[in-house]
C-alpha atoms as a PDB file:
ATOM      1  CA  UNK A   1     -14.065 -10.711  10.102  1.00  0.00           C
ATOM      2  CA  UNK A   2     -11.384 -12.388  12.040  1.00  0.00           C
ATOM      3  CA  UNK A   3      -9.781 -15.483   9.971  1.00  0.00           C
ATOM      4  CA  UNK A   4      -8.915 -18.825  10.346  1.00  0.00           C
ATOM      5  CA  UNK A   5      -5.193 -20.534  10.623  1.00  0.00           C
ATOM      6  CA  UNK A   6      -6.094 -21.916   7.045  1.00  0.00           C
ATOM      7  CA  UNK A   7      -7.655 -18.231   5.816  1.00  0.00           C
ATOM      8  CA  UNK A   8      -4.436 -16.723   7.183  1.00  0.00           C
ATOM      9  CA  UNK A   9      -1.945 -19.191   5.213  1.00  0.00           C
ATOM     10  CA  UNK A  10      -3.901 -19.016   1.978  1.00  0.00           C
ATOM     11  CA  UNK A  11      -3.381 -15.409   2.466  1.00  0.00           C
ATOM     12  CA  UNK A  12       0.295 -15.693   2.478  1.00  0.00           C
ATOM     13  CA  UNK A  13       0.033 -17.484  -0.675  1.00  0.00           C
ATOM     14  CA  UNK A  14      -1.269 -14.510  -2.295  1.00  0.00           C
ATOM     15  CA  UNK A  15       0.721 -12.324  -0.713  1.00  0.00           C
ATOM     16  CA  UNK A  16       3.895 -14.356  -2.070  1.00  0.00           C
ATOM     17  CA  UNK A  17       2.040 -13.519  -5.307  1.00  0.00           C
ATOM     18  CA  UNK A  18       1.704 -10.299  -5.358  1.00  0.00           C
ATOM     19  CA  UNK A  19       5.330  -9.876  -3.962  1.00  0.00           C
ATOM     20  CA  UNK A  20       6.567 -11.355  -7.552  1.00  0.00           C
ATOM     21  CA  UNK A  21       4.171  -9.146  -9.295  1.00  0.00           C
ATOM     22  CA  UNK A  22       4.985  -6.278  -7.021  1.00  0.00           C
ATOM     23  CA  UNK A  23       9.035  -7.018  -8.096  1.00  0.00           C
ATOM     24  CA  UNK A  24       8.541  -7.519 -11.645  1.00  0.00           C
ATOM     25  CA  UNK A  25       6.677  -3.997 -11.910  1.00  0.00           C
ATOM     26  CA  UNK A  26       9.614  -2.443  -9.584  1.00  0.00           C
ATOM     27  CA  UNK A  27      12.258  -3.572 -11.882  1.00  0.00           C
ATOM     28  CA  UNK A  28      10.755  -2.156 -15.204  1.00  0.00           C
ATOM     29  CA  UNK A  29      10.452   1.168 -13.549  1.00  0.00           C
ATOM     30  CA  UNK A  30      12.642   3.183 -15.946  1.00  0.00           C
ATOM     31  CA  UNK A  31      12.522   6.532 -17.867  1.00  0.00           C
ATOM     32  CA  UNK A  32      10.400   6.252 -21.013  1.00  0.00           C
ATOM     33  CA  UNK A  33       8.151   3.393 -19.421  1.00  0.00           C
ATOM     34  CA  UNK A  34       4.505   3.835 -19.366  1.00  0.00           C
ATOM     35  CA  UNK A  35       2.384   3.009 -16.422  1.00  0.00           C
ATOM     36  CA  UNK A  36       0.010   1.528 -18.870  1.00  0.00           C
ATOM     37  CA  UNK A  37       3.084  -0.725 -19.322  1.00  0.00           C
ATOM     38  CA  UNK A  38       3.591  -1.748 -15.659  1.00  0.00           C
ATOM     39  CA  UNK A  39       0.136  -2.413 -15.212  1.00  0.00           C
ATOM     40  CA  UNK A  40       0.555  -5.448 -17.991  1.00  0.00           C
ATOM     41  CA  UNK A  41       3.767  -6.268 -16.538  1.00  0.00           C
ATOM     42  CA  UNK A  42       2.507  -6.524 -13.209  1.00  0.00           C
ATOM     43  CA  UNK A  43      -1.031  -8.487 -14.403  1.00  0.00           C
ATOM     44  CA  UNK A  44       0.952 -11.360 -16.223  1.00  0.00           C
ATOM     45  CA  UNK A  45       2.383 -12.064 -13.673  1.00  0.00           C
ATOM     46  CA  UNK A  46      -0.869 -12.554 -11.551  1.00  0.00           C
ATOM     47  CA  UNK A  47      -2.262 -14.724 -14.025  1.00  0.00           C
ATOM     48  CA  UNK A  48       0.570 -16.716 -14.608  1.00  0.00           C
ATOM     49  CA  UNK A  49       0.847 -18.032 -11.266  1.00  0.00           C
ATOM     50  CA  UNK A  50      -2.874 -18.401 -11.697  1.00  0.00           C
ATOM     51  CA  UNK A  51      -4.399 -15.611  -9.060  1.00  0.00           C
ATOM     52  CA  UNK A  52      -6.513 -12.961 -10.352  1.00  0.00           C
ATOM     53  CA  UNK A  53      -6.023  -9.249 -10.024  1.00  0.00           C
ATOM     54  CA  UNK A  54      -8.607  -8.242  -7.141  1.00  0.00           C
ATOM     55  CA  UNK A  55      -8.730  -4.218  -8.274  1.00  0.00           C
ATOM     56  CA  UNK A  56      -9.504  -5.310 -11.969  1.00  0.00           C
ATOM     57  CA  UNK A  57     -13.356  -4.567 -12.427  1.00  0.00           C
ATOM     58  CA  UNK A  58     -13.643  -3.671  -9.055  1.00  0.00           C
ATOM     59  CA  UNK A  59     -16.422  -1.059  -9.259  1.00  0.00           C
ATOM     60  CA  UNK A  60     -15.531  -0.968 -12.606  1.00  0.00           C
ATOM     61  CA  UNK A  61     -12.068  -0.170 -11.839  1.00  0.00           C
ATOM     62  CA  UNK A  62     -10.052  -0.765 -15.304  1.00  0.00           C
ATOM     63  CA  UNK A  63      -6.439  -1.494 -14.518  1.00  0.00           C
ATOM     64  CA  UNK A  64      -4.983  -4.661 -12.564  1.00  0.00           C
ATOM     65  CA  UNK A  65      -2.829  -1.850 -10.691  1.00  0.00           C
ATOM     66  CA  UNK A  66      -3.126   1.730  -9.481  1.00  0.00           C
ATOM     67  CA  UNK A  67       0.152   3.678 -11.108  1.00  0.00           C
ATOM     68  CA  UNK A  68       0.228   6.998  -8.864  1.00  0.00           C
ATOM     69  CA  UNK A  69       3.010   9.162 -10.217  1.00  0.00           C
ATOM     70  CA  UNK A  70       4.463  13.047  -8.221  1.00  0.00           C
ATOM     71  CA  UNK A  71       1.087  14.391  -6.832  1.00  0.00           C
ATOM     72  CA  UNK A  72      -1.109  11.350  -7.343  1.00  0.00           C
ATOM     73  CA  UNK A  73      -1.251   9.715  -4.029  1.00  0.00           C
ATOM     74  CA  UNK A  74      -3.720   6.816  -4.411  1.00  0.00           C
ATOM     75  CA  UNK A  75      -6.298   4.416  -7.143  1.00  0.00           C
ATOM     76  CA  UNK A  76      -4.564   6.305 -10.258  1.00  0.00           C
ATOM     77  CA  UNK A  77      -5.831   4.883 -13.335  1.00  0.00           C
ATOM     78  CA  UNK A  78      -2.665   3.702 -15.772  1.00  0.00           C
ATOM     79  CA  UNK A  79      -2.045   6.220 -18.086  1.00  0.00           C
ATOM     80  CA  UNK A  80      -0.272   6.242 -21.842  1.00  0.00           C
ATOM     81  CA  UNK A  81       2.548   9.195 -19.987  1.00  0.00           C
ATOM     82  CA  UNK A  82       6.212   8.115 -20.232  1.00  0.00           C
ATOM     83  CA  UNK A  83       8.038   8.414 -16.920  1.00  0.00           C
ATOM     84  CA  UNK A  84      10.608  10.700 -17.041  1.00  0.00           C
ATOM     85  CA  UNK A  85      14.050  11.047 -14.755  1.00  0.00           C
ATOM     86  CA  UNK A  86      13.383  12.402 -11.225  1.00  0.00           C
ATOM     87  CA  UNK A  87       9.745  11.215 -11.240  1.00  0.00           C
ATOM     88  CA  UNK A  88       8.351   9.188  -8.182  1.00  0.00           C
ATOM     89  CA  UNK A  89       5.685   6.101  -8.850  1.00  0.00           C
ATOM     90  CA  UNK A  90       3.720   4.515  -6.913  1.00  0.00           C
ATOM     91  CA  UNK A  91       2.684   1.011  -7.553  1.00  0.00           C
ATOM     92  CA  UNK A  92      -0.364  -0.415  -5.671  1.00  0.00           C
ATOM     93  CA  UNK A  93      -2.043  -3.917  -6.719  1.00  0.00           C
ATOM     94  CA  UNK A  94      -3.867  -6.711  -5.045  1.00  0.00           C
ATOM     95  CA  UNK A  95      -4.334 -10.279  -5.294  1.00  0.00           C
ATOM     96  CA  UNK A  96      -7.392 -12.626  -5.420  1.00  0.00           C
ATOM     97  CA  UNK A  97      -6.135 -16.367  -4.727  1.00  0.00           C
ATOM     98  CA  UNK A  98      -7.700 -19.318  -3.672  1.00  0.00           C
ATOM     99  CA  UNK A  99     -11.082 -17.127  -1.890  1.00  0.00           C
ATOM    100  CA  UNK A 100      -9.081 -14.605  -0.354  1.00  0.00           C
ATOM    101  CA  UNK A 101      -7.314 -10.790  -1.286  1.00  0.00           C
ATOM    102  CA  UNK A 102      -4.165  -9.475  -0.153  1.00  0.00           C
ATOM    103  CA  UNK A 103      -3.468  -5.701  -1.134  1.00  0.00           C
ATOM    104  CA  UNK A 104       0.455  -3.946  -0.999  1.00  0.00           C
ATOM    105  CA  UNK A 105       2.024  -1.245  -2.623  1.00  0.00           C
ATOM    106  CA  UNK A 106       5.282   0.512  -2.690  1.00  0.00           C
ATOM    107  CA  UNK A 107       6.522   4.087  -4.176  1.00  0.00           C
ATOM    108  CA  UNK A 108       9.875   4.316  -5.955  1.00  0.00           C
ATOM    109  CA  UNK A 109      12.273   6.925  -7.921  1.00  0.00           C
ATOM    110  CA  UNK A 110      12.578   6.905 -11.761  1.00  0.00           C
ATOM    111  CA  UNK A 111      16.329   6.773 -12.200  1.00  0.00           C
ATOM    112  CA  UNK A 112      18.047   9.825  -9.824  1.00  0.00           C
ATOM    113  CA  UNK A 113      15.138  11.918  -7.891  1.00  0.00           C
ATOM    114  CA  UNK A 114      15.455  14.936  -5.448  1.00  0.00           C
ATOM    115  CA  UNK A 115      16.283  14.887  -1.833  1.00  0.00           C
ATOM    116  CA  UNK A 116      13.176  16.043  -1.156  1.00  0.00           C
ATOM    117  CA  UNK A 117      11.403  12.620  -2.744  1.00  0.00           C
ATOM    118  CA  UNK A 118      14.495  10.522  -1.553  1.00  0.00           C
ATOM    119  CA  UNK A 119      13.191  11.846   2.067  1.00  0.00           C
ATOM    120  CA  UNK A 120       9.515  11.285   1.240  1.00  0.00           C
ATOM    121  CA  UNK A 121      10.011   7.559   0.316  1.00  0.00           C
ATOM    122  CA  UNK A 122      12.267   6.862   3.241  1.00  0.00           C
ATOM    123  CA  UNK A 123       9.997   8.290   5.595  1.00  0.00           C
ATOM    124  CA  UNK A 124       6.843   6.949   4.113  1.00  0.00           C
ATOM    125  CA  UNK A 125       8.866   3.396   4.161  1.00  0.00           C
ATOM    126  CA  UNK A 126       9.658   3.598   7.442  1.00  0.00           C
ATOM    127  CA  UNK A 127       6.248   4.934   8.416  1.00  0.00           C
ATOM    128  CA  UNK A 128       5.066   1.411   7.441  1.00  0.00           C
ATOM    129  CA  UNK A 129       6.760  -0.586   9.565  1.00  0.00           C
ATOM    130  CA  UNK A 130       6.194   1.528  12.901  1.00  0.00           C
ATOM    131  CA  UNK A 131       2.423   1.257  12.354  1.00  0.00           C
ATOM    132  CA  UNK A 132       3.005  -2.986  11.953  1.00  0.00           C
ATOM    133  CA  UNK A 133       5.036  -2.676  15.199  1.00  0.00           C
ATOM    134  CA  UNK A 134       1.687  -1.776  16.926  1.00  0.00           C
ATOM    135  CA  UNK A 135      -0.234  -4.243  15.306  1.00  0.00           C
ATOM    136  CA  UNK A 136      -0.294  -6.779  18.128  1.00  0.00           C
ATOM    137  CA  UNK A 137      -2.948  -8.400  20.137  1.00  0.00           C
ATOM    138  CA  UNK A 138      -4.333  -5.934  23.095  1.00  0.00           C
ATOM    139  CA  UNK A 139      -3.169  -3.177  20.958  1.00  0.00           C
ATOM    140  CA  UNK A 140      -5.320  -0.737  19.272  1.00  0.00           C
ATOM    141  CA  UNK A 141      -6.204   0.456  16.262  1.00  0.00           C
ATOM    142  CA  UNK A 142      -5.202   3.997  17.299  1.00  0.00           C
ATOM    143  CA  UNK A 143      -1.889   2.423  18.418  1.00  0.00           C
ATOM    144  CA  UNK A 144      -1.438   1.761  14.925  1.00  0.00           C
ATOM    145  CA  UNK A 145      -2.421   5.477  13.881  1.00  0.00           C
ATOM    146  CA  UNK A 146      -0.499   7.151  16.027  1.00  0.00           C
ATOM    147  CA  UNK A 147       3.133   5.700  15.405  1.00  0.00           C
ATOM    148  CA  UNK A 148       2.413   6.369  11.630  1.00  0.00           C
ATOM    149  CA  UNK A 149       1.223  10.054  12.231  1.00  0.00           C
ATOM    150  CA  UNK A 150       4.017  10.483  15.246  1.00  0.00           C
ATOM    151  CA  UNK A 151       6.226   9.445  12.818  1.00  0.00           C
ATOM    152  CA  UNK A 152       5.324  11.348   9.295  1.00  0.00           C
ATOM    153  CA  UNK A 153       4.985  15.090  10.901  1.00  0.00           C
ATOM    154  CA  UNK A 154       8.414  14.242  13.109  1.00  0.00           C
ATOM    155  CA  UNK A 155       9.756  14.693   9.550  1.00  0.00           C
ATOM    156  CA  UNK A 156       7.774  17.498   8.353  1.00  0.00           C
ATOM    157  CA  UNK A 157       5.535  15.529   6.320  1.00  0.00           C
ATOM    158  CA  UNK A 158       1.809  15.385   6.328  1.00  0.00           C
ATOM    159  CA  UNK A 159      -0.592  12.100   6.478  1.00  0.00           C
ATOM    160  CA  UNK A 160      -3.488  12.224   3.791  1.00  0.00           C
ATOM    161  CA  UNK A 161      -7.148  12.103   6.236  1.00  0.00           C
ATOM    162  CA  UNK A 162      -9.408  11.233   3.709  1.00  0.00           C
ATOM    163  CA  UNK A 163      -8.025   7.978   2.804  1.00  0.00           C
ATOM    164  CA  UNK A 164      -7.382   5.029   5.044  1.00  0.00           C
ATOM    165  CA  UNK A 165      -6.274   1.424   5.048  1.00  0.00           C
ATOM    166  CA  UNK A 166      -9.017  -1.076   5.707  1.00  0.00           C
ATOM    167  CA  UNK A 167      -9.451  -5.081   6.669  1.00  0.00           C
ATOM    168  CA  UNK A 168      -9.213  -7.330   3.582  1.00  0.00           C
ATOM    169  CA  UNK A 169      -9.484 -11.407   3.316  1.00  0.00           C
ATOM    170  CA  UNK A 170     -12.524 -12.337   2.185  1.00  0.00           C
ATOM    171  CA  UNK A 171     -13.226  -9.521   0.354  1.00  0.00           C
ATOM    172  CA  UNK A 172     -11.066  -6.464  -0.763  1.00  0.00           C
ATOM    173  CA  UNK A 173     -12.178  -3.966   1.811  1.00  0.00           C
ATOM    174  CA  UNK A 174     -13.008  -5.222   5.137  1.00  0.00           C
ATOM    175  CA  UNK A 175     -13.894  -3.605   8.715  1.00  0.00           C
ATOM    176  CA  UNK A 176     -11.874  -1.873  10.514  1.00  0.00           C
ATOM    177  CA  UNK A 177     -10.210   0.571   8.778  1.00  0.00           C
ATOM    178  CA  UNK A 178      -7.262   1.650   9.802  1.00  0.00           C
ATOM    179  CA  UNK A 179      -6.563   5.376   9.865  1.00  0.00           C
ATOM    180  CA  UNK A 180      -3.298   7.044   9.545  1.00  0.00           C
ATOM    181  CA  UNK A 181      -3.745   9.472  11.912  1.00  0.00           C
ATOM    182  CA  UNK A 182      -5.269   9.516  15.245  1.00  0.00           C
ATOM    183  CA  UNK A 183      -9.079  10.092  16.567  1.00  0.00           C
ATOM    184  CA  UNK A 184     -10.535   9.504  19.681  1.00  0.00           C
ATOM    185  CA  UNK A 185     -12.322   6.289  18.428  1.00  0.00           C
ATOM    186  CA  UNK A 186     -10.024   4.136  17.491  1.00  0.00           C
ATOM    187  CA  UNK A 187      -8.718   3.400  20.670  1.00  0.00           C
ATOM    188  CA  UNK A 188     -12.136   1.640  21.004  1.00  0.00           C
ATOM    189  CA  UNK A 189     -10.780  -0.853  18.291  1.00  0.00           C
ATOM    190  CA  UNK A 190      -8.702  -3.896  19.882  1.00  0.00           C
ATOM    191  CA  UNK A 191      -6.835  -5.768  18.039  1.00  0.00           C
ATOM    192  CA  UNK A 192      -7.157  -9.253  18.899  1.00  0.00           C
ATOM    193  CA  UNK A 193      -5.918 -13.008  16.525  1.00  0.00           C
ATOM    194  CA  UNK A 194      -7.480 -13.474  13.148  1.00  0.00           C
ATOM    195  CA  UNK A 195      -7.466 -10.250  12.249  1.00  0.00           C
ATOM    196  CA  UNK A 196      -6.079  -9.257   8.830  1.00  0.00           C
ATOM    197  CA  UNK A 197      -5.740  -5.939   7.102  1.00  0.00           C
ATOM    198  CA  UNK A 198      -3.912  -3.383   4.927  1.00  0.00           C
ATOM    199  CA  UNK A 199      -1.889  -0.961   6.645  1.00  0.00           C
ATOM    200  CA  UNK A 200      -0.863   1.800   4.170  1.00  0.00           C
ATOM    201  CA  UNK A 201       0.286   5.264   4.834  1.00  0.00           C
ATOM    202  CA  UNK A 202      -0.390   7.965   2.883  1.00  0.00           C
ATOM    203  CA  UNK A 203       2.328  11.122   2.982  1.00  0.00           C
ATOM    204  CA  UNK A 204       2.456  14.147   1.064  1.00  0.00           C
ATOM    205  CA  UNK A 205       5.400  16.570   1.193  1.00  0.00           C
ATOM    206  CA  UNK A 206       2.960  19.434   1.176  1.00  0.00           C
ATOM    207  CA  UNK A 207      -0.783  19.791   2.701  1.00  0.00           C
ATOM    208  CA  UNK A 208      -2.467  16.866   3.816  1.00  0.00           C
ATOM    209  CA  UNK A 209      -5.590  17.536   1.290  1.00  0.00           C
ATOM    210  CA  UNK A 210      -6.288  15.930  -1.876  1.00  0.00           C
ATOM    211  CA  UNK A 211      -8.999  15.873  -4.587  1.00  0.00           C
ATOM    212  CA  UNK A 212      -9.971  13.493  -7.057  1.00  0.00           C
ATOM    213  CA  UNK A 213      -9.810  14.298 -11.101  1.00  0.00           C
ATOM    214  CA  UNK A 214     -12.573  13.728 -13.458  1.00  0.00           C
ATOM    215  CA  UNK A 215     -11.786  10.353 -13.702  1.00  0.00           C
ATOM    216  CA  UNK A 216     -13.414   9.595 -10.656  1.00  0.00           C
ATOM    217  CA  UNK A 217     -10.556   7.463  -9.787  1.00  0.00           C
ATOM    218  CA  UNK A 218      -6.994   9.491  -9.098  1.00  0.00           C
ATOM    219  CA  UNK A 219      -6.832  11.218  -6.033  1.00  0.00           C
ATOM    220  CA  UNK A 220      -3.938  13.707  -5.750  1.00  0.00           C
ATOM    221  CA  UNK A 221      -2.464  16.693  -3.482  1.00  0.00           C
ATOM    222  CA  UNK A 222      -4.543  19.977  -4.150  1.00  0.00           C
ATOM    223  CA  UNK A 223      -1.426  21.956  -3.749  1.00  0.00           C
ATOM    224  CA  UNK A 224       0.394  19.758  -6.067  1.00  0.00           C
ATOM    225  CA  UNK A 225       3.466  18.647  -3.470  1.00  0.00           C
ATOM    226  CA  UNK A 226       4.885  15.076  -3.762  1.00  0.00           C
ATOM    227  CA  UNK A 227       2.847  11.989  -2.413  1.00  0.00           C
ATOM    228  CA  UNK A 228       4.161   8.214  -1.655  1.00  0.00           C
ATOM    229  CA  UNK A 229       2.082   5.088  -0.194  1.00  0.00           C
ATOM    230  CA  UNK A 230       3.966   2.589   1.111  1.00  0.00           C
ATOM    231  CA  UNK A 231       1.323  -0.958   1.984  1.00  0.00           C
ATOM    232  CA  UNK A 232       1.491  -4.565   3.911  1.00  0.00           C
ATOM    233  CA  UNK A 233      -1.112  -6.876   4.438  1.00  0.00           C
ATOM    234  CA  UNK A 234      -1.067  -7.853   8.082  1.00  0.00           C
ATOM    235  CA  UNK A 235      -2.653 -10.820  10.396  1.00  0.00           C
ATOM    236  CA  UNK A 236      -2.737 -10.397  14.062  1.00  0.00           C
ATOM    237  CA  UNK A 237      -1.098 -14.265  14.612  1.00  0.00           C
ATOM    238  CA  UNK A 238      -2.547 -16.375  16.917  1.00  0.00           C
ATOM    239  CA  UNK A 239       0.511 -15.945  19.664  1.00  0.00           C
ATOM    240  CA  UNK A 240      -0.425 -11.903  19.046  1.00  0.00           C
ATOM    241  CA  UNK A 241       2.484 -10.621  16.846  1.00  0.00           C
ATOM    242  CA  UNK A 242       2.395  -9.350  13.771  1.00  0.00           C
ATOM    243  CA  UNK A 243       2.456 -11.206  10.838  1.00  0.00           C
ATOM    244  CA  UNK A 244       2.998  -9.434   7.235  1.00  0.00           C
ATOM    245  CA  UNK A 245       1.549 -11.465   4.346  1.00  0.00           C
ATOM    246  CA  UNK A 246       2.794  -9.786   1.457  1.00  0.00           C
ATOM    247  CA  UNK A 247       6.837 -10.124   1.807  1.00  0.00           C
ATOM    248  CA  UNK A 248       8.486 -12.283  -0.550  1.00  0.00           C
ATOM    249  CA  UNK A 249       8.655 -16.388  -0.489  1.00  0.00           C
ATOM    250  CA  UNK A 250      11.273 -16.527   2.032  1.00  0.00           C
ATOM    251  CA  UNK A 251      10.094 -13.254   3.622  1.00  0.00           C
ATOM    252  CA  UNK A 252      11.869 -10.807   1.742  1.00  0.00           C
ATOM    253  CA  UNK A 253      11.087  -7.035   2.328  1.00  0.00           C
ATOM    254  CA  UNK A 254      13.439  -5.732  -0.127  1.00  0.00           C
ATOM    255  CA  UNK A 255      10.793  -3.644  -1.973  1.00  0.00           C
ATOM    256  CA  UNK A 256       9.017  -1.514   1.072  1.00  0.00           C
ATOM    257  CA  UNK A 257      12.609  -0.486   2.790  1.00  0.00           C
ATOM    258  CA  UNK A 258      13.711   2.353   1.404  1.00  0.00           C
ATOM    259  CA  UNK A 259      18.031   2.827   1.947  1.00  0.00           C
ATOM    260  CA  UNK A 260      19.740   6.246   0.136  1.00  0.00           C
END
């Protein structure tokens, strides 16, 4: 579904949204905090600058946010458990303005974490913005893969297969997706203007496979190691670069990069 000029900049209204949602969320982050509690921080603000959360209700998703803490890696339901010291949360909301989603997410430490997590976040962070390096017209979607995976297992990490970042706009999840790892196929996928979608990977310390709880909802690591998902919403502009519609009103990116 590629997207109109107009599409595109009502986009980066949302995206501006979520940012300040995104931010308020990052800034509670604390020992003792529940991410039932960032969830309602991170809603407000939504609705106060009068967007809507797009995850809320989604197949009867019932958070605004997903709260993915240690070995949860993606769509955690919020939970009543108090953060502790050394923990790692990951934050992932989206944003339903004016007709159109954006979707971002960032992982972060709960005060003073292990080198081990401090190297999963950077990594993961960094991962991020070598995928939207590729994410140019003529380029393709395996372009995109392979400088995340590249990347990820240059640092002995591992990127989750099983989960993938997809096109969003019009509605939440949109063709293509966009893997985080390579396969023959997606070098069939050019990018080309209009296009808009989430890139988000998805590193584990451990094993690359995961399994979801009885929830239905949380996916985490089967052997338990530490996961982090780092996500931008991204247009293909119409001169061919990429353009990321979920930094901050006067394009800050202060939440995704990761500095120890």
């Amino acid at each position: 579904m590629l997207k109109s000029p107009d599409e595109i900049a009502r986009m980066r209204e949302a995206g501006v949204i979520a940012y300040h949602a995104l931010k308020a969320a990052k800034e509670a982050v604390q020992p003792g905090i529940t991410p039932k509690e960032l969830d309602a921080i991170a809603e407000s603000v939504i609705r106060k600058m009068g967007a809507i959360p797009s995850f809320k209700g989604y197949r009867n998703y019932p958070a605004a946010t997903c709260i993915a803490v240690n070995d949860a890696v993606v769509h955690a339901i919020p939970t009543d458990r108090k953060l502790q010291e050394g923990d790692i949360v990951g934050i992932d909301l989206g944003v339903f303005y004016k007709g159109v989603h954006v979707d971002t997410g960032i992982t972060v430490g709960v005060g003073r974490i292990s080198p081990l997590a401090r190297k999963l976040l950077k990594v993961t962070s960094e991962a991020l913005y070598k995928g939207i390096e590729q994410a140019r017209a003529g380029n393709t979607v395996w372009d995109i893969a392979a400088a995340i995976q590249d990347w990820v297992e240059s640092h002995g990490f591992s990127v989750v297969r099983e989960l993938v970042g997809h096109g969003v706009g019009r509605y939440l999840h949109e063709a293509p997706e966009i893997p985080n790892f390579t396969e023959p196929r997606l070098k069939r996928i050019v990018l080309v203007p209009g296009m808009t979608f989430a890139i988000e990977p998805m590193v584990t310390a451990g094993d690359f496979r995961v399994k979801v709880l009885a929830d239905k909802w949380t996916v985490v690591t089967q052997d338990g190691s530490l996961a982090a998902q780092f996500e931008h919403t991204v247009a293909i502009s119409f001169d061919g670069e990429p353009l990321v519609l979920t930094l901050g009103p006067n394009g800050e990116d202060d939440l995704w990069r990761v500095e120890f």
